[in-house]
N, C-alpha and C. Protein backbone atom coordinates (compact mmCIF):
# COMPACT_ATOMS: atom_id res chain seq x y z
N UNK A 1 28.86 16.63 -26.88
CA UNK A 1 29.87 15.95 -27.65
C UNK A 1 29.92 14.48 -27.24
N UNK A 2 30.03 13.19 -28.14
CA UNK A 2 30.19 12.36 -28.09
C UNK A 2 31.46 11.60 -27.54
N UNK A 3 31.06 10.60 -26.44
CA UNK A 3 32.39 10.02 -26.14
C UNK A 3 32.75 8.75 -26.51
N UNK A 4 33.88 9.17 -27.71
CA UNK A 4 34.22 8.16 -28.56
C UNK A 4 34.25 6.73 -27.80
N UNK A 5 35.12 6.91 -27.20
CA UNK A 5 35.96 5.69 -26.41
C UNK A 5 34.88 5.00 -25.89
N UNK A 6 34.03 5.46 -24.95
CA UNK A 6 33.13 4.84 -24.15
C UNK A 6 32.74 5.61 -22.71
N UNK A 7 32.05 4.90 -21.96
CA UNK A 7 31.24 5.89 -21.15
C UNK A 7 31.31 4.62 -19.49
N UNK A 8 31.75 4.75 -18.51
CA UNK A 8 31.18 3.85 -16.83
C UNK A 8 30.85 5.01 -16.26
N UNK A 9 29.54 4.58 -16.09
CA UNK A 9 28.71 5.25 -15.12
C UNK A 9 28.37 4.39 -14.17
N UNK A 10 28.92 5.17 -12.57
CA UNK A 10 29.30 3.79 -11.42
C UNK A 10 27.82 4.51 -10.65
N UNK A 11 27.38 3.42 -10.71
CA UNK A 11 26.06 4.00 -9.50
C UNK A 11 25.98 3.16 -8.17
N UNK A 12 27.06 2.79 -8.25
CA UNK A 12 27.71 1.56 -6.87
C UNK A 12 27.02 2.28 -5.68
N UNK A 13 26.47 2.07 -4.78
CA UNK A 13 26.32 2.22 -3.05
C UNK A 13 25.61 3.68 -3.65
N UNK A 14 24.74 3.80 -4.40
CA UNK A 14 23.90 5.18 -5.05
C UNK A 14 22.57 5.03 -4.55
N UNK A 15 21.97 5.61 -3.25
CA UNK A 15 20.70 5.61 -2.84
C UNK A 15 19.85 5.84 -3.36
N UNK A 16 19.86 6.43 -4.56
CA UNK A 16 18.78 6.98 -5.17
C UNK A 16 18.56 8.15 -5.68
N UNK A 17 17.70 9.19 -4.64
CA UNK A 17 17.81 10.95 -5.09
C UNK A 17 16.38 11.21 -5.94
N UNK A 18 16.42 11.73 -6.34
CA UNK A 18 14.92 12.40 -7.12
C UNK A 18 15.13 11.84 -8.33
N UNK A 19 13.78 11.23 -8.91
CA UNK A 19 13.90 10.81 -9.77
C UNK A 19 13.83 11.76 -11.14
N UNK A 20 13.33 13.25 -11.15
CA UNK A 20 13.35 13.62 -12.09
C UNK A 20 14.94 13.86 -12.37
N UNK A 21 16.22 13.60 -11.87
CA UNK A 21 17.69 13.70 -12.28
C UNK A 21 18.44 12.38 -12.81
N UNK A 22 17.40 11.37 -12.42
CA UNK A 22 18.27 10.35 -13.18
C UNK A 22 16.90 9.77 -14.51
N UNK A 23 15.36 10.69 -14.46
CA UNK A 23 15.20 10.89 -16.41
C UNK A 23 16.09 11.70 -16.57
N UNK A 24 16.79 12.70 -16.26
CA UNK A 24 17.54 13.68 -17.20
C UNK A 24 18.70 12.55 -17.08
N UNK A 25 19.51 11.96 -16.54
CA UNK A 25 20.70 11.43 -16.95
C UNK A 25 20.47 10.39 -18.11
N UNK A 26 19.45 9.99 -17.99
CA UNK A 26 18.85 9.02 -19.15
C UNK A 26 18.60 9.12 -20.34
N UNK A 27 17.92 10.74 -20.42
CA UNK A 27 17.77 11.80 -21.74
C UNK A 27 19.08 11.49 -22.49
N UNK A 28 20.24 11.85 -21.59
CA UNK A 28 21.48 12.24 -22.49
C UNK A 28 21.66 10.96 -23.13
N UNK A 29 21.57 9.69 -23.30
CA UNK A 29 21.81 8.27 -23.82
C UNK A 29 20.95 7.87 -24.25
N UNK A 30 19.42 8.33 -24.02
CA UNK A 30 18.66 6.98 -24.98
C UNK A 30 18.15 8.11 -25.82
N UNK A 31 17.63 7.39 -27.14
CA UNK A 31 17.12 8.67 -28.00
C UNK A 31 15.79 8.24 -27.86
N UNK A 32 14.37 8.92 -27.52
CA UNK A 32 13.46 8.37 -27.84
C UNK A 32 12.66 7.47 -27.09
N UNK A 33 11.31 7.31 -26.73
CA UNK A 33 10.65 6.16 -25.63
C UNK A 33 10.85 6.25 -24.36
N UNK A 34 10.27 5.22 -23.53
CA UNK A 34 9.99 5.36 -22.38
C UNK A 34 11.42 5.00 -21.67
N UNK A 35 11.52 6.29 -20.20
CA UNK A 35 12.64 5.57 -19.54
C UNK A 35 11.62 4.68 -18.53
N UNK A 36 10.92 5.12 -17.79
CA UNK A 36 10.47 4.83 -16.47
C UNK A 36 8.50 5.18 -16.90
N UNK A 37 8.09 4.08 -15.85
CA UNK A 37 6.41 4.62 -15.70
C UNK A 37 5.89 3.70 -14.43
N UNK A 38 4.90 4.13 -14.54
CA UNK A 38 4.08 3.30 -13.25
C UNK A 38 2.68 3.99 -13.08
N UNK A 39 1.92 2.78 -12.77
CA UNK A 39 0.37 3.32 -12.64
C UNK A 39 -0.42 3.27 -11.46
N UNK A 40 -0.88 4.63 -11.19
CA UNK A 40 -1.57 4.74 -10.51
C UNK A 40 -2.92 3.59 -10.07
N UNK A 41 -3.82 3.96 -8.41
CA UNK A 41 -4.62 3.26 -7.99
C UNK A 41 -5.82 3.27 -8.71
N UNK A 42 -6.08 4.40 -9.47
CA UNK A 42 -7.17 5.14 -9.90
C UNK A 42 -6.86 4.64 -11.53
N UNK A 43 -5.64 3.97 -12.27
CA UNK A 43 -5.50 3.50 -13.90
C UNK A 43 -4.70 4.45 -13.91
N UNK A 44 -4.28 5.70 -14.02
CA UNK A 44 -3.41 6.16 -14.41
C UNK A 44 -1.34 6.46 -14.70
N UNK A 45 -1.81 6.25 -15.84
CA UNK A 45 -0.91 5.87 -16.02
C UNK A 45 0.52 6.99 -15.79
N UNK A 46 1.47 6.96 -15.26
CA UNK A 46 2.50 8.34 -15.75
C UNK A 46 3.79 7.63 -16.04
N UNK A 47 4.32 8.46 -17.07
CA UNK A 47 5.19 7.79 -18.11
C UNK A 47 6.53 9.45 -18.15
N UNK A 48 7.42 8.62 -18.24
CA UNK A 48 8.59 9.87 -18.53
C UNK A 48 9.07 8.97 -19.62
N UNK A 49 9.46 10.01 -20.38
CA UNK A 49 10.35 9.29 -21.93
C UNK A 49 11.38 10.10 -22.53
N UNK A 50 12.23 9.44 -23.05
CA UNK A 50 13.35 10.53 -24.05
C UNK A 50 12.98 11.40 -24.85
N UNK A 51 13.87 12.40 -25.14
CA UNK A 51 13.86 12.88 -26.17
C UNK A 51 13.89 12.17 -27.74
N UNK A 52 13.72 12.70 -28.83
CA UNK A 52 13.14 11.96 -30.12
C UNK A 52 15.03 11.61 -30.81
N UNK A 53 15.66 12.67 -30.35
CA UNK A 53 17.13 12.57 -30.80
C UNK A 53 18.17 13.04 -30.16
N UNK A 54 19.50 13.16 -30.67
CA UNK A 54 20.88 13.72 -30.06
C UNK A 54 21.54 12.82 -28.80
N UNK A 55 20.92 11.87 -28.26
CA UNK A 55 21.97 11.37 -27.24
C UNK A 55 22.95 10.74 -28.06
N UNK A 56 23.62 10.61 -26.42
CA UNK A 56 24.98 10.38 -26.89
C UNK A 56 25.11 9.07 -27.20
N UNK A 57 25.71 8.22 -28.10
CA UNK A 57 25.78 7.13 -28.70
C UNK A 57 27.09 5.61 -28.74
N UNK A 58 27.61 6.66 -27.21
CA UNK A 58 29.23 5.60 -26.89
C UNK A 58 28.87 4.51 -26.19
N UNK A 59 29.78 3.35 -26.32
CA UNK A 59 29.07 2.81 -25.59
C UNK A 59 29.34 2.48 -23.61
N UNK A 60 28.77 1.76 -23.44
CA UNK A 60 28.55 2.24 -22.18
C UNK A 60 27.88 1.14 -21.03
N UNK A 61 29.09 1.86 -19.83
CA UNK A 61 28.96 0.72 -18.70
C UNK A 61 28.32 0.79 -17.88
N UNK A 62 27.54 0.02 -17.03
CA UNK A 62 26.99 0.71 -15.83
C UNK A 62 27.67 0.08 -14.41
N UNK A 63 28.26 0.11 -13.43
CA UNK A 63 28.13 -0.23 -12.24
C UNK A 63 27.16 -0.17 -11.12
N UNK A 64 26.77 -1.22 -10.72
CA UNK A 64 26.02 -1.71 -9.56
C UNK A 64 26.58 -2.61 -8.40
N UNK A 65 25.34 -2.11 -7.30
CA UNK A 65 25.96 -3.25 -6.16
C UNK A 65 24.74 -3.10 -5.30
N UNK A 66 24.67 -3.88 -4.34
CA UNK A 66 23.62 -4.43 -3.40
C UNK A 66 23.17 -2.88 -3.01
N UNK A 67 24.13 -1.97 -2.83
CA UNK A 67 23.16 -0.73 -2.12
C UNK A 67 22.99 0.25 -3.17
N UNK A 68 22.72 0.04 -4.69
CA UNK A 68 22.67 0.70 -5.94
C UNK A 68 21.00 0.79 -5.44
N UNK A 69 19.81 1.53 -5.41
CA UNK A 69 18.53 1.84 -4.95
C UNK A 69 17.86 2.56 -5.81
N UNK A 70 16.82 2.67 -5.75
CA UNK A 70 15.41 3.74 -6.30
C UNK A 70 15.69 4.13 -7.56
N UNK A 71 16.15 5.66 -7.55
CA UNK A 71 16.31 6.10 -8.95
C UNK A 71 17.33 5.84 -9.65
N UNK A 72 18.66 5.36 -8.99
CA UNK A 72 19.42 4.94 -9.41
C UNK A 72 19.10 3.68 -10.34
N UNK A 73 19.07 3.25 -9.41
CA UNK A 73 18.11 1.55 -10.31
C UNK A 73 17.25 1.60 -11.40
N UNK A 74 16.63 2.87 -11.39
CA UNK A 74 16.07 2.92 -12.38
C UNK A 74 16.44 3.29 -13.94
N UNK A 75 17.27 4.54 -13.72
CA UNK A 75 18.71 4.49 -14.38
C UNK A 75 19.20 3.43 -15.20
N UNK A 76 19.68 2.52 -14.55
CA UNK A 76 20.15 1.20 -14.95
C UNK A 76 19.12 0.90 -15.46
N UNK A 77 18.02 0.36 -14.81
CA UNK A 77 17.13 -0.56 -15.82
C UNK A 77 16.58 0.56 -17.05
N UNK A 78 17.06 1.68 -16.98
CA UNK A 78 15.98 2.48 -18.47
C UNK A 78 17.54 1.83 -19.26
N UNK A 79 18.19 2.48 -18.89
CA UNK A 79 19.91 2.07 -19.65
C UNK A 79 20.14 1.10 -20.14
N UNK A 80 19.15 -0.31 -19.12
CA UNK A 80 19.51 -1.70 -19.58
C UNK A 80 18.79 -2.28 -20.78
N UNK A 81 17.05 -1.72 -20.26
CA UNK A 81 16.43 -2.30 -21.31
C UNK A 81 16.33 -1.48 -22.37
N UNK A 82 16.33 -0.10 -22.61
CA UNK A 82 17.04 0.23 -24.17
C UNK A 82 18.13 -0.34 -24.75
N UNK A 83 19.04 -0.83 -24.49
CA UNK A 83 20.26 -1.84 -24.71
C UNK A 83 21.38 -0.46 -24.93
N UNK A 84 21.01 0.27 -23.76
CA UNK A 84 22.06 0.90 -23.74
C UNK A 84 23.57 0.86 -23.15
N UNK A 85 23.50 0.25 -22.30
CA UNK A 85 24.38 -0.19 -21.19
C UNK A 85 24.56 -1.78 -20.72
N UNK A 86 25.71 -2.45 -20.70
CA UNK A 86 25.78 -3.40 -20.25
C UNK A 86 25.82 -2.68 -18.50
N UNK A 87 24.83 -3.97 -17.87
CA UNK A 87 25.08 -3.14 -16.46
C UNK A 87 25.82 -4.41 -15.80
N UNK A 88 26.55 -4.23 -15.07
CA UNK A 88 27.82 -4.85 -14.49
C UNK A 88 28.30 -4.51 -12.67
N UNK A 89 27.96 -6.18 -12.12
CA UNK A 89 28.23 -6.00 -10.78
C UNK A 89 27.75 -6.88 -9.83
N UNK A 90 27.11 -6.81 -8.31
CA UNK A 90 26.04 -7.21 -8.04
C UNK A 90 24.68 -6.73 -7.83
N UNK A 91 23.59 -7.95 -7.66
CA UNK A 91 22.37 -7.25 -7.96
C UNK A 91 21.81 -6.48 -7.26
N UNK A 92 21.17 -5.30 -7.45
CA UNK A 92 20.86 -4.06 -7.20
C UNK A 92 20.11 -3.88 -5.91
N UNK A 93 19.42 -3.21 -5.03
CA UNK A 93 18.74 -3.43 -3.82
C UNK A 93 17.25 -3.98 -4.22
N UNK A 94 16.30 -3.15 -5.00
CA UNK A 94 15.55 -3.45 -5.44
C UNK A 94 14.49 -2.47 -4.79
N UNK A 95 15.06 -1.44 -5.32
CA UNK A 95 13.76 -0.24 -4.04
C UNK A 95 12.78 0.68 -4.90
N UNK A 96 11.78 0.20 -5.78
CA UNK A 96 11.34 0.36 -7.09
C UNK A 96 9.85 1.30 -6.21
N UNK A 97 9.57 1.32 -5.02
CA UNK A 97 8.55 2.28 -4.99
C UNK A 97 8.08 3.68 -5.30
N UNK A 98 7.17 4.27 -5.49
CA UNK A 98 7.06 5.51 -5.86
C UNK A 98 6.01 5.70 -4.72
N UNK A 99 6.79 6.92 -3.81
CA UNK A 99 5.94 8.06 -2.58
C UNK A 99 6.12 9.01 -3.33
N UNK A 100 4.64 9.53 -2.87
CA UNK A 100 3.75 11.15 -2.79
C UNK A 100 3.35 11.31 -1.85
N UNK A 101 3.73 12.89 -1.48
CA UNK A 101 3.88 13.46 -0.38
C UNK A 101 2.43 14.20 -0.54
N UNK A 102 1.77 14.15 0.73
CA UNK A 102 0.52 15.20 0.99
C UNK A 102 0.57 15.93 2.06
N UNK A 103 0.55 17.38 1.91
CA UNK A 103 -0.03 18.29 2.93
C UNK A 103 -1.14 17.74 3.52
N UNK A 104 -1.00 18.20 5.13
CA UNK A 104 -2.09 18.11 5.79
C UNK A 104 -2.48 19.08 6.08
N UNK A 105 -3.90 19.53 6.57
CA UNK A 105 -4.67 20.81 7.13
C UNK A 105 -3.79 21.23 7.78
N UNK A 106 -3.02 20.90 8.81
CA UNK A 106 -2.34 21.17 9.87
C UNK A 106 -0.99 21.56 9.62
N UNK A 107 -0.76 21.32 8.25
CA UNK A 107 0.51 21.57 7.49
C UNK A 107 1.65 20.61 7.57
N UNK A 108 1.36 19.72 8.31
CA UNK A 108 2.00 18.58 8.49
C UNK A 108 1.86 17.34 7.00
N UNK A 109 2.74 16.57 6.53
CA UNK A 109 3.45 15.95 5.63
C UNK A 109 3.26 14.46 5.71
N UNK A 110 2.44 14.32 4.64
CA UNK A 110 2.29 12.50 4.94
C UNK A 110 2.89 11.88 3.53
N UNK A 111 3.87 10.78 4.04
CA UNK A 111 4.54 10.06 2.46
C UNK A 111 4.06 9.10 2.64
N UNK A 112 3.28 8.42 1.19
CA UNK A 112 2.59 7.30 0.96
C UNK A 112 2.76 6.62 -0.15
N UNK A 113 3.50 5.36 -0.05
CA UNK A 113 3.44 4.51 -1.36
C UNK A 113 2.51 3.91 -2.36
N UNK A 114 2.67 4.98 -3.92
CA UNK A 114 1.25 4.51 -4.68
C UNK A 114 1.62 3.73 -5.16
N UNK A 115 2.43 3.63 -5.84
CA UNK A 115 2.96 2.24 -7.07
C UNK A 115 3.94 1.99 -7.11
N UNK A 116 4.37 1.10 -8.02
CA UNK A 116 6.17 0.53 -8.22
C UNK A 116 6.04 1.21 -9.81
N UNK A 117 7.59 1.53 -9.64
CA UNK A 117 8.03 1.83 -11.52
C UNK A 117 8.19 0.51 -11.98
N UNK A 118 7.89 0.92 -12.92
CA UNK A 118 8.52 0.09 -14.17
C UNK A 118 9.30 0.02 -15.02
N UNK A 119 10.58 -0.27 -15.80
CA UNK A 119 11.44 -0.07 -16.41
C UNK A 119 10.89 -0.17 -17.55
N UNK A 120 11.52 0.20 -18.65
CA UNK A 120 10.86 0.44 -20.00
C UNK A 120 10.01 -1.21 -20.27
N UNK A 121 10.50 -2.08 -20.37
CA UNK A 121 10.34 -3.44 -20.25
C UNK A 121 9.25 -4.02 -20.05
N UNK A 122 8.67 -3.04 -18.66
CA UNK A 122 7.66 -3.73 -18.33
C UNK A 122 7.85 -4.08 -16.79
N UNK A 123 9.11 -4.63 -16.77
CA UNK A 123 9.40 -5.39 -15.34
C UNK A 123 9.35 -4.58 -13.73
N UNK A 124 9.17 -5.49 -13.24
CA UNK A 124 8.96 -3.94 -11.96
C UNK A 124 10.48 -4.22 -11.05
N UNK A 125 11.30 -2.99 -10.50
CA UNK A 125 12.46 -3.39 -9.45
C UNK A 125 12.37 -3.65 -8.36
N UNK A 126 10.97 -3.44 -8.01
CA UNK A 126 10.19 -3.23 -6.34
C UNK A 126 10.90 -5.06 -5.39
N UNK A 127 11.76 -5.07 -5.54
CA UNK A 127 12.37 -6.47 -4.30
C UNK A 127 12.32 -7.36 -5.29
N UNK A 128 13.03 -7.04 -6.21
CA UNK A 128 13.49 -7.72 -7.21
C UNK A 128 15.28 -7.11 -7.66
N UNK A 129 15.07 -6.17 -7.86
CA UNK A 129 16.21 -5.45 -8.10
C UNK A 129 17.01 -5.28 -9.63
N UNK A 130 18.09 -4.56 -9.95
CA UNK A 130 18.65 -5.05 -11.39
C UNK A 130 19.89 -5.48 -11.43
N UNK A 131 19.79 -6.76 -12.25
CA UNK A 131 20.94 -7.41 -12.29
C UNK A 131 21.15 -7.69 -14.29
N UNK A 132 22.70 -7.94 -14.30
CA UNK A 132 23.00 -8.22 -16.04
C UNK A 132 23.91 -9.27 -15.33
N UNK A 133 25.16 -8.88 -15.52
CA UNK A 133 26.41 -9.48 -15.66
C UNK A 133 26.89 -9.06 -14.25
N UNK A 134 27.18 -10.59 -13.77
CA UNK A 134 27.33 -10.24 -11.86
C UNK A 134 29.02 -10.49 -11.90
N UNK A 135 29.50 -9.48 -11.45
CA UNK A 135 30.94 -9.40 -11.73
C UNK A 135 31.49 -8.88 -9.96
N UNK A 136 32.42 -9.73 -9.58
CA UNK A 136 33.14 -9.17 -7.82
C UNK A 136 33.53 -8.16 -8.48
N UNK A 137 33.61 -7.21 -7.11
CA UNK A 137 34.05 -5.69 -7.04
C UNK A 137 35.79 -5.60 -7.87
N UNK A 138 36.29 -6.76 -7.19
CA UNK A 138 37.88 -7.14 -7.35
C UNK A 138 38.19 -7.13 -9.28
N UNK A 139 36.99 -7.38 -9.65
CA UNK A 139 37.30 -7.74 -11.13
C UNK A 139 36.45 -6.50 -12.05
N UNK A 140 35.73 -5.68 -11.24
CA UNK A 140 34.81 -4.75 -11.95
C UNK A 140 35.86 -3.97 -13.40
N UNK A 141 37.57 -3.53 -12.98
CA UNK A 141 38.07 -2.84 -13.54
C UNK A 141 38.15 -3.26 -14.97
N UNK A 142 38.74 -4.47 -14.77
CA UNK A 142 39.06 -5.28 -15.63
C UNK A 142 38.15 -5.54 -16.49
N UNK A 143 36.82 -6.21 -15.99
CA UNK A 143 35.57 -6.86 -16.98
C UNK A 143 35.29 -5.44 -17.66
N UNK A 144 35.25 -4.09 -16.96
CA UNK A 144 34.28 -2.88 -17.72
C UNK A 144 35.44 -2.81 -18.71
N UNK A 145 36.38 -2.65 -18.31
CA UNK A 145 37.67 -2.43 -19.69
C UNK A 145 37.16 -3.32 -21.14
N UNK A 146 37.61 -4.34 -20.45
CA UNK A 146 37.15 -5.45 -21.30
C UNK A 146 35.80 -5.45 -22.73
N UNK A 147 34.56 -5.70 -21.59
CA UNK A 147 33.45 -4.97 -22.17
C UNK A 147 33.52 -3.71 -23.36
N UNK A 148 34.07 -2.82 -22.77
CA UNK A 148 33.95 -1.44 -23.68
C UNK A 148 34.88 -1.31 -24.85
N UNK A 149 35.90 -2.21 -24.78
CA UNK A 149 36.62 -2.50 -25.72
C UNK A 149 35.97 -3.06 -26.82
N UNK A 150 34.95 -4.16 -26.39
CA UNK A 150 34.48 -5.49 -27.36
C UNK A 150 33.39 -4.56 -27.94
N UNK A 151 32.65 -3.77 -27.42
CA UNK A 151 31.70 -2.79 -27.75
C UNK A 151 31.92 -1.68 -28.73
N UNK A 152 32.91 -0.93 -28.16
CA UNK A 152 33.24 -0.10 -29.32
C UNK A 152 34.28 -0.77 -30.46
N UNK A 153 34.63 -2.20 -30.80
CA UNK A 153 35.05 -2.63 -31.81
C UNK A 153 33.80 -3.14 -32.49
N UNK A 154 32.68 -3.54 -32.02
CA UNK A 154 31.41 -3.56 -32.65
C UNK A 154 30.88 -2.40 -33.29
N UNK A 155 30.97 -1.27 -32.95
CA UNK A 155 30.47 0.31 -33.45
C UNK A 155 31.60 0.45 -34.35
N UNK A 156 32.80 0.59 -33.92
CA UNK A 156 33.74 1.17 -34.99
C UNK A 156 34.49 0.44 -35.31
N UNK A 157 34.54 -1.05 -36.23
CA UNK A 157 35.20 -1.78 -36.50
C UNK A 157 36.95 -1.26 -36.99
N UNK A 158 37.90 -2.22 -36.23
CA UNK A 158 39.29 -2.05 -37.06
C UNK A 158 39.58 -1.60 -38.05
N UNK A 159 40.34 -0.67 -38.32
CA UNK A 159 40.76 -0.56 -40.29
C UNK A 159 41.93 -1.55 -39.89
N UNK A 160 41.78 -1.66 -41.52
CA UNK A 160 42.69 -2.34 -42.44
C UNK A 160 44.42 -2.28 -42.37
């Protein structure tokens, strides 16, 4: 079900987590195309993308801040550059790598950084990070109010 009013999704001081949970949080909002990709040493490419239809269509905030990280960030930037989300705050950590884990003979576990994602865009977050609209913590309430107001009077204009 659609949320009329609007949607803040705070990913403030959000380390990250597995990235296959924030494509699914992404599914639910963008319809269609790429959230996230990055290419391998070898050319290959791997790509996660939306579904063709049904997200949800309110509009929608994002919160960030210096310790917003990895999948989170990525989140935001699929959110940002579909123009789904104004993202709102300060700028993001910037922790855009992608580790794969290998068994060893010995059964022992090696994590190794192959690539950086990419946001739909193109752009990479790898120590760069994501930033929109840099708003103090003190004023976050206010500006997202604000925002989502001006947004959903754009979608569902005033009657008469």
């Amino acid at each position: 079900m659609p949320h009329t009013k609007g949607i803040v999704l705070d990913l403030r001081s959000n380390p990250g987590g597995l990235l296959d949970e924030a494509v699914a949080v992404a599914r639910q909002f963008i319809n269609g195309g790429t959230i996230v990709s990055y290419q391998k040493a070898d050319g290959t490419v791997v790509g996660f993308d939306a579904d063709k239809s049904g997200a949800d269509p309110a509009p929608m905030i994002v919160l960030i801040n210096r310790s917003t990280a990895s999948a989170a960030e990525v989140l935001a930037a699929a959110l940002q550059d579909r123009n789904r989300a104004v993202v709102i705050g300060e700028k993001s950590y910037g922790k855009g790598s992608v580790q794969e884990i290998t068994t060893l003979n010995d059964g022992s576990k090696l994590e190794l950084t192959i690539a950086n994602y990419r946001a739909p865009s193109g752009r990479l977050i790898e120590g760069i990070g994501i930033t929109d609209l840099r708003v103090a913590d003190s004023d976050l309430a206010e500006k997202s109010l604000s925002i989502l107001v001006g947004l959903s009077s754009l979608i569902e204009p005033s009657k008469p």
